[in-house]
C-alpha atoms as a PDB file:
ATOM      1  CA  UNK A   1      -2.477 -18.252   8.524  1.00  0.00           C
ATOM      2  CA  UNK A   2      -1.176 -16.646  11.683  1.00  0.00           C
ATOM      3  CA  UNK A   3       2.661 -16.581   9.864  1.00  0.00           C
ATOM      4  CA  UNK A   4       1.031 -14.874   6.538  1.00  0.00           C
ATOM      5  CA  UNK A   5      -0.324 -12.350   8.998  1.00  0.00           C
ATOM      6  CA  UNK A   6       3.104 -11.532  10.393  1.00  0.00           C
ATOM      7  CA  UNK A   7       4.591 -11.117   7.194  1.00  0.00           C
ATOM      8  CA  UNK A   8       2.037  -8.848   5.891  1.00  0.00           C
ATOM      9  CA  UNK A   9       2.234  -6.327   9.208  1.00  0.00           C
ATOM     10  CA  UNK A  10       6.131  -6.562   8.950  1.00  0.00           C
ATOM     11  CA  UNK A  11       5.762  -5.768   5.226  1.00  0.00           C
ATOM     12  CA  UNK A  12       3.353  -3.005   6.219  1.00  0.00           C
ATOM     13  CA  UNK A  13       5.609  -1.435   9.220  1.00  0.00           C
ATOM     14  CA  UNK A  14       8.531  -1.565   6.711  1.00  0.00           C
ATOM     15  CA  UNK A  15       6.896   0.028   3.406  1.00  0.00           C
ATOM     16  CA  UNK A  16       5.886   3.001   6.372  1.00  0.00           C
ATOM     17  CA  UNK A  17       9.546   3.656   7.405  1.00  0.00           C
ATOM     18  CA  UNK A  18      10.065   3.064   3.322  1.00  0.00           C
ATOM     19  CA  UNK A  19       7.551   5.930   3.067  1.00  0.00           C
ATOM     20  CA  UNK A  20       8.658   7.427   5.732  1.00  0.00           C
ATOM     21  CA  UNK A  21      12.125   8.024   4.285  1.00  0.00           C
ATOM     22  CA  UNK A  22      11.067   9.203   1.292  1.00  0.00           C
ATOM     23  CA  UNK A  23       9.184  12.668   2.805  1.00  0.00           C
ATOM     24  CA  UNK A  24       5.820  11.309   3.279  1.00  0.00           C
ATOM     25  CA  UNK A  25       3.624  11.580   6.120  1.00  0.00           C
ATOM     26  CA  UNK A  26       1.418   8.759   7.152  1.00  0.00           C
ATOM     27  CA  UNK A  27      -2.175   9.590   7.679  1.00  0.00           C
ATOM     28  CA  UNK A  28      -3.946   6.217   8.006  1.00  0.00           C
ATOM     29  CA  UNK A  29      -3.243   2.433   7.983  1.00  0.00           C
ATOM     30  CA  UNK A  30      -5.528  -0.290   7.169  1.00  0.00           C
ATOM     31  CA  UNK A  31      -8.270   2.330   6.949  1.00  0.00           C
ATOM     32  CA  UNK A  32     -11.178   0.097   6.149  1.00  0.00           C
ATOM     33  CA  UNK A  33     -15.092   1.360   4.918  1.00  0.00           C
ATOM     34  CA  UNK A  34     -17.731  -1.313   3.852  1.00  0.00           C
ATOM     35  CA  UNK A  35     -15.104  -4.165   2.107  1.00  0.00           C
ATOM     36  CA  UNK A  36     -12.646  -1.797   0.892  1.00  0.00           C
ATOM     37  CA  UNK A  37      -9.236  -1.387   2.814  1.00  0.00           C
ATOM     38  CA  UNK A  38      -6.538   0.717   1.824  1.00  0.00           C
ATOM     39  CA  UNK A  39      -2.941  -0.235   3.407  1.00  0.00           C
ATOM     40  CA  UNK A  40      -1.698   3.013   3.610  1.00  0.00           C
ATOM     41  CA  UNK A  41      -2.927   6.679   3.132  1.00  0.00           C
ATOM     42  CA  UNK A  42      -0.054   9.223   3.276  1.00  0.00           C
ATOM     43  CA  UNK A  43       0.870  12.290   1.709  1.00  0.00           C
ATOM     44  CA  UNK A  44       3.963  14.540   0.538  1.00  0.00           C
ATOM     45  CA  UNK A  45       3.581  18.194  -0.214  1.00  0.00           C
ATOM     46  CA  UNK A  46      -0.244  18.598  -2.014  1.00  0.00           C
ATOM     47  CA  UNK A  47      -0.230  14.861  -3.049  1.00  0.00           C
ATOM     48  CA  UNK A  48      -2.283  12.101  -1.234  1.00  0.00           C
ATOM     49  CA  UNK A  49      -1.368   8.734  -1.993  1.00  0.00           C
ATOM     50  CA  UNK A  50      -3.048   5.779  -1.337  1.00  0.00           C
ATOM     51  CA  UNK A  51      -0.514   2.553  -1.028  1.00  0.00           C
ATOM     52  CA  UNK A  52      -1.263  -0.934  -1.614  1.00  0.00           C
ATOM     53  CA  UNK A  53       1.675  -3.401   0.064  1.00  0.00           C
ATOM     54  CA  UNK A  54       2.255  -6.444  -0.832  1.00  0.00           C
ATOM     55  CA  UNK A  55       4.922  -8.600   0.791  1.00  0.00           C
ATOM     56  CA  UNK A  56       6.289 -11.995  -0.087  1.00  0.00           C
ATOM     57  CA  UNK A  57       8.809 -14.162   1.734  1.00  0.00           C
ATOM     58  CA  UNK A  58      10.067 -15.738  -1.765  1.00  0.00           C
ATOM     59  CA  UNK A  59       9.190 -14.947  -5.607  1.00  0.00           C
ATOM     60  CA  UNK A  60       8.279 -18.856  -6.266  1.00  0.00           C
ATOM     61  CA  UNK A  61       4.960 -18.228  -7.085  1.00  0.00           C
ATOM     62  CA  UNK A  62       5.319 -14.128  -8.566  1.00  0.00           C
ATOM     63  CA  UNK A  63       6.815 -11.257  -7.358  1.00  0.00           C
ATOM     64  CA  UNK A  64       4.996  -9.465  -4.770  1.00  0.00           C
ATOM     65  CA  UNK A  65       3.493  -6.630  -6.624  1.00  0.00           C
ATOM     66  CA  UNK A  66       1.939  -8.804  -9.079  1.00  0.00           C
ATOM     67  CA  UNK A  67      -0.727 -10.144  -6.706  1.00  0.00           C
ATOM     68  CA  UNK A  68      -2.302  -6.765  -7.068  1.00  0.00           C
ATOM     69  CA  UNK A  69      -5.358  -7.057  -9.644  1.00  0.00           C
ATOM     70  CA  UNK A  70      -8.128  -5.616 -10.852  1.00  0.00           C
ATOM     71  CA  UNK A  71     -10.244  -6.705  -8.371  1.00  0.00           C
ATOM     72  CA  UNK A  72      -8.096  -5.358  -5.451  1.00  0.00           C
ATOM     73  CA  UNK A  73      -7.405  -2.251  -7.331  1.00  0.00           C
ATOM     74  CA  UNK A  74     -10.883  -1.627  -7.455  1.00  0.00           C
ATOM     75  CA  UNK A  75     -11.472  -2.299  -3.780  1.00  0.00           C
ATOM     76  CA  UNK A  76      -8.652   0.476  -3.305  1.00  0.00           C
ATOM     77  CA  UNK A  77     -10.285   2.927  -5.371  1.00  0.00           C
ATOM     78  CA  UNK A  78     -13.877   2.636  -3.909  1.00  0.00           C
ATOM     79  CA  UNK A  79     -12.106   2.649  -0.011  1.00  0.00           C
ATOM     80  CA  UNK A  80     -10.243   6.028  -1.873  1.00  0.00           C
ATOM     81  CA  UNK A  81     -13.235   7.609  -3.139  1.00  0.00           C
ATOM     82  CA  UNK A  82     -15.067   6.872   0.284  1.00  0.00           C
ATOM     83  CA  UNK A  83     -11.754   8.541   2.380  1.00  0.00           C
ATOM     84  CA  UNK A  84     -11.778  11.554  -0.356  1.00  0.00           C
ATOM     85  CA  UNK A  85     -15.171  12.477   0.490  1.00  0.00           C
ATOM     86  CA  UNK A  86     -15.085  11.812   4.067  1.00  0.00           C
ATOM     87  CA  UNK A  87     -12.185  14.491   4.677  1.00  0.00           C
ATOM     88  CA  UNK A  88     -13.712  16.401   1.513  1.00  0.00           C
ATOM     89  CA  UNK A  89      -9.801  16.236  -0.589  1.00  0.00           C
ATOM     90  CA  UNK A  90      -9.739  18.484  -3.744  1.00  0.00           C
ATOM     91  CA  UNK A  91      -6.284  17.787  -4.519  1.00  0.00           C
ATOM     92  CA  UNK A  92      -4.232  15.975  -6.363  1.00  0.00           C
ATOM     93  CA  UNK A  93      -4.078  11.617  -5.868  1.00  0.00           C
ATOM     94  CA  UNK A  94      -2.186   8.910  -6.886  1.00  0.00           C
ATOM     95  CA  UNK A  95      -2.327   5.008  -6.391  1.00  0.00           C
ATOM     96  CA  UNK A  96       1.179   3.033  -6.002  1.00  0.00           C
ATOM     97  CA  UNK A  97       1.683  -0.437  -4.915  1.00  0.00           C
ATOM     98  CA  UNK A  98       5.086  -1.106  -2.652  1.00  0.00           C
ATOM     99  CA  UNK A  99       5.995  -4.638  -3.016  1.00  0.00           C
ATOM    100  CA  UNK A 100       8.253  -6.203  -0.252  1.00  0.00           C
ATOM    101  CA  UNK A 101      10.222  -9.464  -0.879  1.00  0.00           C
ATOM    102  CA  UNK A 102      11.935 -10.634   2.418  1.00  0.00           C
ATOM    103  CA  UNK A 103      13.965 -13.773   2.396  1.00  0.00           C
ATOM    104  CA  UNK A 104      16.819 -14.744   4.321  1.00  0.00           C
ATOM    105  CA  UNK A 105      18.852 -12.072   5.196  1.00  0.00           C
ATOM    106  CA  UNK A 106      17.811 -10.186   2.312  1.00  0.00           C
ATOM    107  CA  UNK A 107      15.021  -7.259   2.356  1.00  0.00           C
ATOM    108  CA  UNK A 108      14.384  -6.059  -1.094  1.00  0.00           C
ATOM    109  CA  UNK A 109      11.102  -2.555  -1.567  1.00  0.00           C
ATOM    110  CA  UNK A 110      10.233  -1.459  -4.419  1.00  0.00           C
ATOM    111  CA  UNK A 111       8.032   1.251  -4.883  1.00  0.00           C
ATOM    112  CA  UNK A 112       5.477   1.578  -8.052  1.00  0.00           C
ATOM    113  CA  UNK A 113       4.406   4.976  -8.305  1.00  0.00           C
ATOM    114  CA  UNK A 114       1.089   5.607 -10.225  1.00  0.00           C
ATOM    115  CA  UNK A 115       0.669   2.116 -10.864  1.00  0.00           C
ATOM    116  CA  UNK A 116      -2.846   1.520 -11.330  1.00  0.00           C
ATOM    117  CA  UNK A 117      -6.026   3.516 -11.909  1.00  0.00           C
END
């Protein structure tokens, strides 16, 4: 378990720098509220986006941003609706999923904007 756990906060530091690189400013990570967590909250210009990662050392059993279901999208979106009213947001949101596959010397991000809700 302790190896899956590395790869996910790897995955997680590099879909930030990902982020990062693209203009957006990180506001939260792991932000957690009753079962829901949300990987990472940032935002670019009026747009808050909440970011699922998922991160995969190999595509033998699916790539990585296909273990993102229904039931974890809803998770996201009730941790979302819980951050939106905490810090009272009346603008614009989006949900987007960046799946990480790392193998080998290889690093490969993708990011899937508006990709569920």
């Amino acid at each position: 378990m302790a190896i899956q756990q590395e790869i996910g906060d790897k995955g997680e530091q590099l879909a930030v720098n990902y982020l990062k690189s693209k203009g957006f400013s990180v506001l939260e990570k792991n932000y957690r509220v009753g079962k829901s967590e949300i990987d990472i909250i940032c935002k670019k210009d009026n747009l808050l986006v909440f970011v699922e990662v998922k991160t995969r050392s190999s595509i033998k059993f699916g790539h990585p941003e296909s273990f993102v279901g229904g039931a974890k999208a809803n998770k996201v979106i009730e941790g979302a609706e819980a951050y939106l009213f905490e810090k009272n947001w009346h603008g614009s949101i989006r949900f987007d999923i960046v799946s990480i596959l790392t193998g080998g010397d290889n690093l490969d991000v993708k990011h899937f904007e508006d990709a569920f809700y």
